[in-house]
N, C-alpha and C. Protein backbone atom coordinates (compact mmCIF):
# COMPACT_ATOMS: atom_id res chain seq x y z
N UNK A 1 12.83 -27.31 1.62
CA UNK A 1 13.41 -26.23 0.84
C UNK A 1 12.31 -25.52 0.06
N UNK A 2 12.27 -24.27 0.29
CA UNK A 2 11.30 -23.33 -0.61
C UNK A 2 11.45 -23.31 -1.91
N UNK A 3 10.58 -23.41 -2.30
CA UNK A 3 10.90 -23.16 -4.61
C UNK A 3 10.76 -21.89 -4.93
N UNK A 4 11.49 -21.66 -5.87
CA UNK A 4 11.66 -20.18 -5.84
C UNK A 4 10.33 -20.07 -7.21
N UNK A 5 10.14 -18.78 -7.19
CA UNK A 5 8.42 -18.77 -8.26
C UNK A 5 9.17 -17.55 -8.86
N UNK A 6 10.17 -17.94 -9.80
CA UNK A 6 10.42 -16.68 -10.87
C UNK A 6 11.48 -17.08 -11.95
N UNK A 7 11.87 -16.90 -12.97
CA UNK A 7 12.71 -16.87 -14.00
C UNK A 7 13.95 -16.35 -13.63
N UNK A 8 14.98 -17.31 -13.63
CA UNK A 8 16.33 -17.39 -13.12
C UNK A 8 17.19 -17.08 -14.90
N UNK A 9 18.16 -16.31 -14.41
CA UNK A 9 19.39 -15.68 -15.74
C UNK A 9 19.97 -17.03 -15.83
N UNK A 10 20.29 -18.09 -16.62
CA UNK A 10 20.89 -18.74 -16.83
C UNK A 10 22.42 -18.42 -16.63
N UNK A 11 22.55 -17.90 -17.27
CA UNK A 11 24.16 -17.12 -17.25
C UNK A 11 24.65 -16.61 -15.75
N UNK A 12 23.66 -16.29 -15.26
CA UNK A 12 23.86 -16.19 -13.35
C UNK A 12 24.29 -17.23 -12.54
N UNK A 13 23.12 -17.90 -13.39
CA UNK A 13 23.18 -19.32 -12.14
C UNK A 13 24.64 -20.37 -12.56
N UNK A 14 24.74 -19.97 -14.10
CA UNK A 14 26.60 -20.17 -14.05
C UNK A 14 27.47 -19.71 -13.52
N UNK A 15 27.65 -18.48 -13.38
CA UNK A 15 28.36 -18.04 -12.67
C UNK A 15 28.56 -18.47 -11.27
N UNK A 16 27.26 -17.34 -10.44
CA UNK A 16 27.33 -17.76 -9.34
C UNK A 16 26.60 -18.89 -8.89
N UNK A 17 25.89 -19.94 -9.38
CA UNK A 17 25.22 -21.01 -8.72
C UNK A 17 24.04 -21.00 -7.89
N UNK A 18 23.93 -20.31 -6.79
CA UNK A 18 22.76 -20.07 -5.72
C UNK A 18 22.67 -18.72 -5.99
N UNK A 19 21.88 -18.26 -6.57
CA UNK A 19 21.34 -16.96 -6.97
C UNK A 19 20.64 -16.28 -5.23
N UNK A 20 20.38 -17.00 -4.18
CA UNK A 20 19.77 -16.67 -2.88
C UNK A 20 20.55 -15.30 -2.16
N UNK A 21 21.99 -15.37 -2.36
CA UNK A 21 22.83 -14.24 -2.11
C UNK A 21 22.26 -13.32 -2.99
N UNK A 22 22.10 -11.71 -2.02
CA UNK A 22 21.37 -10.78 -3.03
C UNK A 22 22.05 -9.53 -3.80
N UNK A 23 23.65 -10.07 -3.37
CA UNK A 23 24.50 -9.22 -4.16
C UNK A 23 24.59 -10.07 -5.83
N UNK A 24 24.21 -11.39 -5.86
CA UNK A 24 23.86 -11.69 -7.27
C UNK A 24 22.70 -11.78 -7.95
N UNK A 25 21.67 -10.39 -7.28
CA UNK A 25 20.58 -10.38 -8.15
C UNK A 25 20.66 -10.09 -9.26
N UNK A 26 19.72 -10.40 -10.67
CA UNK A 26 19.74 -10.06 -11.78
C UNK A 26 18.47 -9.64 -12.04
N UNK A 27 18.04 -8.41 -12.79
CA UNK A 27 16.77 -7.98 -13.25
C UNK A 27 16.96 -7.29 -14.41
N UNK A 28 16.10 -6.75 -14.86
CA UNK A 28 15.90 -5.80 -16.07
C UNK A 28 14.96 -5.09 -15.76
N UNK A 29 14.79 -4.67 -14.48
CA UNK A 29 14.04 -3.31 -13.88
C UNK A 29 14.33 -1.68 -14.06
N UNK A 30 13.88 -0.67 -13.63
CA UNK A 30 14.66 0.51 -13.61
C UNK A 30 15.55 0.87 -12.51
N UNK A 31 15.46 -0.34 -11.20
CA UNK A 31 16.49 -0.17 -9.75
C UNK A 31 17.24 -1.47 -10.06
N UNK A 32 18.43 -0.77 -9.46
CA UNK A 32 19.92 -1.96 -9.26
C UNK A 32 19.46 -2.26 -7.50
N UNK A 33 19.57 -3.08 -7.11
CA UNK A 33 19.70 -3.26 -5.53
C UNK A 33 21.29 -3.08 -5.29
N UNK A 34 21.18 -2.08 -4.88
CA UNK A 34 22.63 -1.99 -3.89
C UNK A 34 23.14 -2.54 -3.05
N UNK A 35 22.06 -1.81 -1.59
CA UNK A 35 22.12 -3.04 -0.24
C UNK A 35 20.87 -3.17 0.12
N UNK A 36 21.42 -4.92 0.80
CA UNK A 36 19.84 -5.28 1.16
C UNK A 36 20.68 -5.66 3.03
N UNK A 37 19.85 -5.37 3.84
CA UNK A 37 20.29 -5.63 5.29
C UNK A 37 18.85 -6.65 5.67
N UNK A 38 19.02 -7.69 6.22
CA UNK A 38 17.85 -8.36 6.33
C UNK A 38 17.03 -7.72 7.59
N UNK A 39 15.69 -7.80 7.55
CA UNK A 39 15.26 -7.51 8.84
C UNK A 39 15.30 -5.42 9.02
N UNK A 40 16.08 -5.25 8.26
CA UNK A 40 16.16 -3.76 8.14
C UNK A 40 16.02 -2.85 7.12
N UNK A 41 16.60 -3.13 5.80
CA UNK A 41 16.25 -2.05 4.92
C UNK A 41 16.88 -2.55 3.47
N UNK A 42 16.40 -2.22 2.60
CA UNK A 42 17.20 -2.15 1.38
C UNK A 42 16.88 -1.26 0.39
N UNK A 43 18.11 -0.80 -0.18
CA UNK A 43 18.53 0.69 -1.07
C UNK A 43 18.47 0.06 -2.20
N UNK A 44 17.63 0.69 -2.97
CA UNK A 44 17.50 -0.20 -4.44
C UNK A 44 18.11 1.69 -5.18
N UNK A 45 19.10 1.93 -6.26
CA UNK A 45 19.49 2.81 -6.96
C UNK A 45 18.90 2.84 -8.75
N UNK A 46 19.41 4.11 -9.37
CA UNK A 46 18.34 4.02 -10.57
C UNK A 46 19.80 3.12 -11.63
N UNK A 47 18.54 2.58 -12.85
CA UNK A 47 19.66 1.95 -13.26
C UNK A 47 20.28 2.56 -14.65
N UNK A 48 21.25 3.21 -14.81
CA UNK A 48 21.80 3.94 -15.61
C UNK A 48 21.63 3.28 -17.09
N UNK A 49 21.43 2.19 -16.98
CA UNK A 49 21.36 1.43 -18.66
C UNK A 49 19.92 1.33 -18.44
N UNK A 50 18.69 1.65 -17.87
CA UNK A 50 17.23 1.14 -17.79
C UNK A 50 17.12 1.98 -19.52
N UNK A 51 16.15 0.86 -20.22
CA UNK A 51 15.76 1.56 -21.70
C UNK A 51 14.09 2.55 -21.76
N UNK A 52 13.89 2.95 -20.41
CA UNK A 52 12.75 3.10 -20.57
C UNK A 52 12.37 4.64 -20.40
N UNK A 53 11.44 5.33 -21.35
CA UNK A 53 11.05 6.66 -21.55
C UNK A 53 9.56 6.74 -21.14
N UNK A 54 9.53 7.71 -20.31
CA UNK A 54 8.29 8.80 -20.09
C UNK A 54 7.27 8.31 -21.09
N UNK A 55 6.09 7.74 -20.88
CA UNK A 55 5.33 7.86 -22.11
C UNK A 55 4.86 9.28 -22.45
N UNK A 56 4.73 10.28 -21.34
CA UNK A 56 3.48 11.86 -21.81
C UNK A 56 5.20 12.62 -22.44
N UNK A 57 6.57 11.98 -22.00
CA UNK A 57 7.13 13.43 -22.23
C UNK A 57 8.44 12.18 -23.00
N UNK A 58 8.33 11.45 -24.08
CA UNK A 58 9.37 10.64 -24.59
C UNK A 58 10.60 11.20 -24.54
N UNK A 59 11.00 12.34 -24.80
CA UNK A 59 12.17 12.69 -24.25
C UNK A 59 13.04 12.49 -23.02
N UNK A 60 12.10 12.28 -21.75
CA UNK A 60 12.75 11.99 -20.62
C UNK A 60 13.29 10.32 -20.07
N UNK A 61 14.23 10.43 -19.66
CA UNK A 61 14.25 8.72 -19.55
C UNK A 61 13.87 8.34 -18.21
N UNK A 62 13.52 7.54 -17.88
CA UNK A 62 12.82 6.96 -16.47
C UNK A 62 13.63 6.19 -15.59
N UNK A 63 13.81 5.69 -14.85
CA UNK A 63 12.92 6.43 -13.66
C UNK A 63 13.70 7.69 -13.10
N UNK A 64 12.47 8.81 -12.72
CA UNK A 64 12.75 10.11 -12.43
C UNK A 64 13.89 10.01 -10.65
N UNK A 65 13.42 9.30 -10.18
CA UNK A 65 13.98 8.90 -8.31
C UNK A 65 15.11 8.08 -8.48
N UNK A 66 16.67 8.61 -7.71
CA UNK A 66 17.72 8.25 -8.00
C UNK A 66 17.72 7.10 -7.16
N UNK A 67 16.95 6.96 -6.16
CA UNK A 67 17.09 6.02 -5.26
C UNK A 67 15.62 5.99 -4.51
N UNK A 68 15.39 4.51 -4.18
CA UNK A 68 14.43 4.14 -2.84
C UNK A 68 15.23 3.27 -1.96
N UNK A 69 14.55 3.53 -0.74
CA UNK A 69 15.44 3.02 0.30
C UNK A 69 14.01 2.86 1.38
N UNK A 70 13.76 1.28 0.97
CA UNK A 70 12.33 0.31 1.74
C UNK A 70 13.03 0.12 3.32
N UNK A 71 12.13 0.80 4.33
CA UNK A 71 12.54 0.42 6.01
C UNK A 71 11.70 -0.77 6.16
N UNK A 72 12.62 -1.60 6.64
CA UNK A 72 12.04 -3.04 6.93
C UNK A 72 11.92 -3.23 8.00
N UNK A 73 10.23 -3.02 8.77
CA UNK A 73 9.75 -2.54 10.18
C UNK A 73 8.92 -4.13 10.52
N UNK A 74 9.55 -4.89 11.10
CA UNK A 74 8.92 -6.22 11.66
C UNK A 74 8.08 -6.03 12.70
N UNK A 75 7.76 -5.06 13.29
CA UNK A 75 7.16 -4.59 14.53
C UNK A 75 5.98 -3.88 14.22
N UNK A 76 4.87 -4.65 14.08
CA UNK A 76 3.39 -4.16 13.85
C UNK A 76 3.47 -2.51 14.24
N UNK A 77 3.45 -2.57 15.48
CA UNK A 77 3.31 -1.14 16.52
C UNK A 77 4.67 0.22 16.12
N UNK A 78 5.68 -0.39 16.01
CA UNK A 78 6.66 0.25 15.39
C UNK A 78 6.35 1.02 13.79
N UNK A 79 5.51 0.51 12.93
CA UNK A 79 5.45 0.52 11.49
C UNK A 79 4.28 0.98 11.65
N UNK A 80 3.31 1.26 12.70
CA UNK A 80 2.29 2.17 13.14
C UNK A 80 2.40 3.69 13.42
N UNK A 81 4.13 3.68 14.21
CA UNK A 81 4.27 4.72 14.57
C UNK A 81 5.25 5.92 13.88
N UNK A 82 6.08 4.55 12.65
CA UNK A 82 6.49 5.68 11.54
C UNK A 82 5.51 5.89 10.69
N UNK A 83 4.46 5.59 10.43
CA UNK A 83 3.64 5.73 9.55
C UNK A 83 2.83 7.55 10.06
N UNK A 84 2.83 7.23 11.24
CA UNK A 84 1.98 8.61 12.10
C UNK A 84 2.90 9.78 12.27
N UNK A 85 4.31 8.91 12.35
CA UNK A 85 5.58 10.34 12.67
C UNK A 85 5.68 10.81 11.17
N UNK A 86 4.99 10.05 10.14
CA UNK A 86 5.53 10.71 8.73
C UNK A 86 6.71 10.43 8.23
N UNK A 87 7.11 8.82 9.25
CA UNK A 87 8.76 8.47 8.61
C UNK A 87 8.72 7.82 7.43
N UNK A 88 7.19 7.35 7.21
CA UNK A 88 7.32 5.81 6.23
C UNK A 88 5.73 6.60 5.32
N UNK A 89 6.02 6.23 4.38
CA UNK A 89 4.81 6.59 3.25
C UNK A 89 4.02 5.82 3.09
N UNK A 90 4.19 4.44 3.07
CA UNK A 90 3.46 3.25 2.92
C UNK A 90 3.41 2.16 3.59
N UNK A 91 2.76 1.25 3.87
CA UNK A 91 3.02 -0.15 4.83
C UNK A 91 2.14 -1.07 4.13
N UNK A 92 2.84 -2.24 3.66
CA UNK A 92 2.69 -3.51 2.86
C UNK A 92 1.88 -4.67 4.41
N UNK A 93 1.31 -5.50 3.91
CA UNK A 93 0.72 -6.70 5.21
C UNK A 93 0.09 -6.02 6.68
N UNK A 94 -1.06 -4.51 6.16
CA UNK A 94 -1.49 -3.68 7.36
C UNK A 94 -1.91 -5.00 8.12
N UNK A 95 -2.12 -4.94 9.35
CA UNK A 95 -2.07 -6.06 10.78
C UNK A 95 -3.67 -6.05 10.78
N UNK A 96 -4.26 -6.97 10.93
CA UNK A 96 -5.45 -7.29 10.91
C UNK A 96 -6.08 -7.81 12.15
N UNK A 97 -4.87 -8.08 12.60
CA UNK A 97 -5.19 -8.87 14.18
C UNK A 97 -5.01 -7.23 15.29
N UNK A 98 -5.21 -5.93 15.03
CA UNK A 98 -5.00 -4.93 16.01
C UNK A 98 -5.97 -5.24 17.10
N UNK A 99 -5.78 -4.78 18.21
CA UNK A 99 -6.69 -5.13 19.83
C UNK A 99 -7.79 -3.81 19.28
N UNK A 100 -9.13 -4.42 19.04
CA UNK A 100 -10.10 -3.33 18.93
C UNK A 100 -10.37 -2.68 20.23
N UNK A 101 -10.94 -1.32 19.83
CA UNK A 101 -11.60 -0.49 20.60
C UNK A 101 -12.98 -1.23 21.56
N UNK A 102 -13.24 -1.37 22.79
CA UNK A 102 -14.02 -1.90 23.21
C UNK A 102 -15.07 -1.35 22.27
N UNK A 103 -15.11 -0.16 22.20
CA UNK A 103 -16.79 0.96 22.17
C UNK A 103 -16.84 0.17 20.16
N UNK A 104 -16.05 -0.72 19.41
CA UNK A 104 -16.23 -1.15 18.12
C UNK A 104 -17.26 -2.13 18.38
N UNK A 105 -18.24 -2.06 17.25
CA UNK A 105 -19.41 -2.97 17.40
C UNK A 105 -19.05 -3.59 15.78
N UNK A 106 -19.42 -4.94 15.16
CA UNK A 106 -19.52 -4.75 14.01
C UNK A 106 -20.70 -3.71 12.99
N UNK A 107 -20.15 -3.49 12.35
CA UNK A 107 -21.01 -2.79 11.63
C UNK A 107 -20.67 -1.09 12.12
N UNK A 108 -19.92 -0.80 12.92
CA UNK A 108 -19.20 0.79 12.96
C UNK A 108 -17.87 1.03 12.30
N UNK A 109 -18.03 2.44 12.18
CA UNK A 109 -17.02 3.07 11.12
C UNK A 109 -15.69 2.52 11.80
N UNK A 110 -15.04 2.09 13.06
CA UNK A 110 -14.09 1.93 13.76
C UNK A 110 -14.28 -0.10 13.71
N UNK A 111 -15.31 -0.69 12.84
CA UNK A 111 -15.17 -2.49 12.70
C UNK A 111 -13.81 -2.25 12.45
N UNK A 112 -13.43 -3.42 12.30
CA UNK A 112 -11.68 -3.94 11.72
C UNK A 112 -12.62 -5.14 11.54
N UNK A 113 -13.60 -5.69 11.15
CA UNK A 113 -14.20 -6.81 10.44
C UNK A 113 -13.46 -6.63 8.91
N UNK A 114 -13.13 -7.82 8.20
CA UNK A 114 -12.81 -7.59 6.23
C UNK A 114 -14.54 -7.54 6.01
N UNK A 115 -14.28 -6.80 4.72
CA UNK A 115 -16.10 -7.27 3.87
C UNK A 115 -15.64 -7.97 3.61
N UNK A 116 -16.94 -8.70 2.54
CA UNK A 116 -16.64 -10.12 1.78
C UNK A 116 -15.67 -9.61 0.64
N UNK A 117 -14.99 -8.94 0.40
CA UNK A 117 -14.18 -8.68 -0.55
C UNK A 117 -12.66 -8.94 0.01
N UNK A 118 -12.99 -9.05 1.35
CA UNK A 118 -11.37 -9.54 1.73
C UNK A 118 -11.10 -8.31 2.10
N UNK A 119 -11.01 -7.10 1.62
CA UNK A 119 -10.35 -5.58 2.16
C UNK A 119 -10.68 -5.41 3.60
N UNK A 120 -9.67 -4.60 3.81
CA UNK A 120 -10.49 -4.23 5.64
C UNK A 120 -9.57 -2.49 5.69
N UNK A 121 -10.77 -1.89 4.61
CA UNK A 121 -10.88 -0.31 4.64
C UNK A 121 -10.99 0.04 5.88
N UNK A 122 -11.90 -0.58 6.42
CA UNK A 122 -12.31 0.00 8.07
C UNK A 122 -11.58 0.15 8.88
N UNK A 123 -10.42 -1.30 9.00
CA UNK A 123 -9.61 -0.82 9.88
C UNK A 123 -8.21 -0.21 9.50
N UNK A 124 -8.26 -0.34 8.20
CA UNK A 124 -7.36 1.18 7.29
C UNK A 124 -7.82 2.50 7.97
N UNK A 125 -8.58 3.04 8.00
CA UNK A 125 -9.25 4.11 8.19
C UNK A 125 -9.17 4.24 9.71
N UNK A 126 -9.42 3.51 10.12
CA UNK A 126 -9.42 3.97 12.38
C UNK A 126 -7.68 3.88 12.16
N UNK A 127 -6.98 3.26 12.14
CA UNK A 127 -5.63 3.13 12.07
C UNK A 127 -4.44 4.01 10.86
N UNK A 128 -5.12 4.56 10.18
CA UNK A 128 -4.48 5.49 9.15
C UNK A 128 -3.33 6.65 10.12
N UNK A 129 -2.53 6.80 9.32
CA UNK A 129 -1.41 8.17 9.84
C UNK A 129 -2.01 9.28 9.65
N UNK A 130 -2.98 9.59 8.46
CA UNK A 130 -3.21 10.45 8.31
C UNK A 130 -4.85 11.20 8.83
């Protein structure tokens, strides 16, 4: 059994007991999770009681986006190709294992080697949408 690594609502886990169902999430974020579909997507909405203001413009209350709605793309090559169609803005765990370009040597602008920093800009950059 996995351990969960976060601070559980007491008052939740009375209620409902196994907090793992994600219609009994609890947070104090600026998104409510609405729906979560596994393997596919989840609609997180803004949260009408969030206490939190704009720091440059205190008058405004936050968050400005009524909704995000995360596509949950399990398919390396798939999450390559909304990224290029302009469906998807961002991609979390970029694939490190891509089939290089024969003509890649280490040490060219097209490596997918990490530096010693762990990053692998390089193969950000040959593989980018943009």
């Amino acid at each position: 059994m996995m351990q969960r690594q976060c601070i559980e609502n007491p008052e939740a886990v009375k209620k409902w007991g196994d907090l793992a169902d994600w219609h009994h999430a609890v947070g104090t974020g600026p998104f409510i999770l609405k729906n979560f579909v596994p393997n596919n997507e989840a609609l997180l909405v803004k949260d009408p009681n969030y206490w939190g203001h704009d720091e440059r413009y205190p008058q405004n209350k936050v968050p400005y986006m009524d909704s995000i709605k995360y596509a949950i793309i399990t398919d390396d090559n798939a999450a390559l190709e909304a990224m290029r169609a302009g469906k998807s803005i961002s991609w979390t765990g970029f694939p490190t294992n891509r089939q290089r370009d024969p003509q890649d040597q280490p040490g060219n602008p097209g490596d997918t080697e990490s530096d010693d920093t762990g990053s692998n800009r390089a193969a950000e950059e040959r593989y980018s949408a943009f």
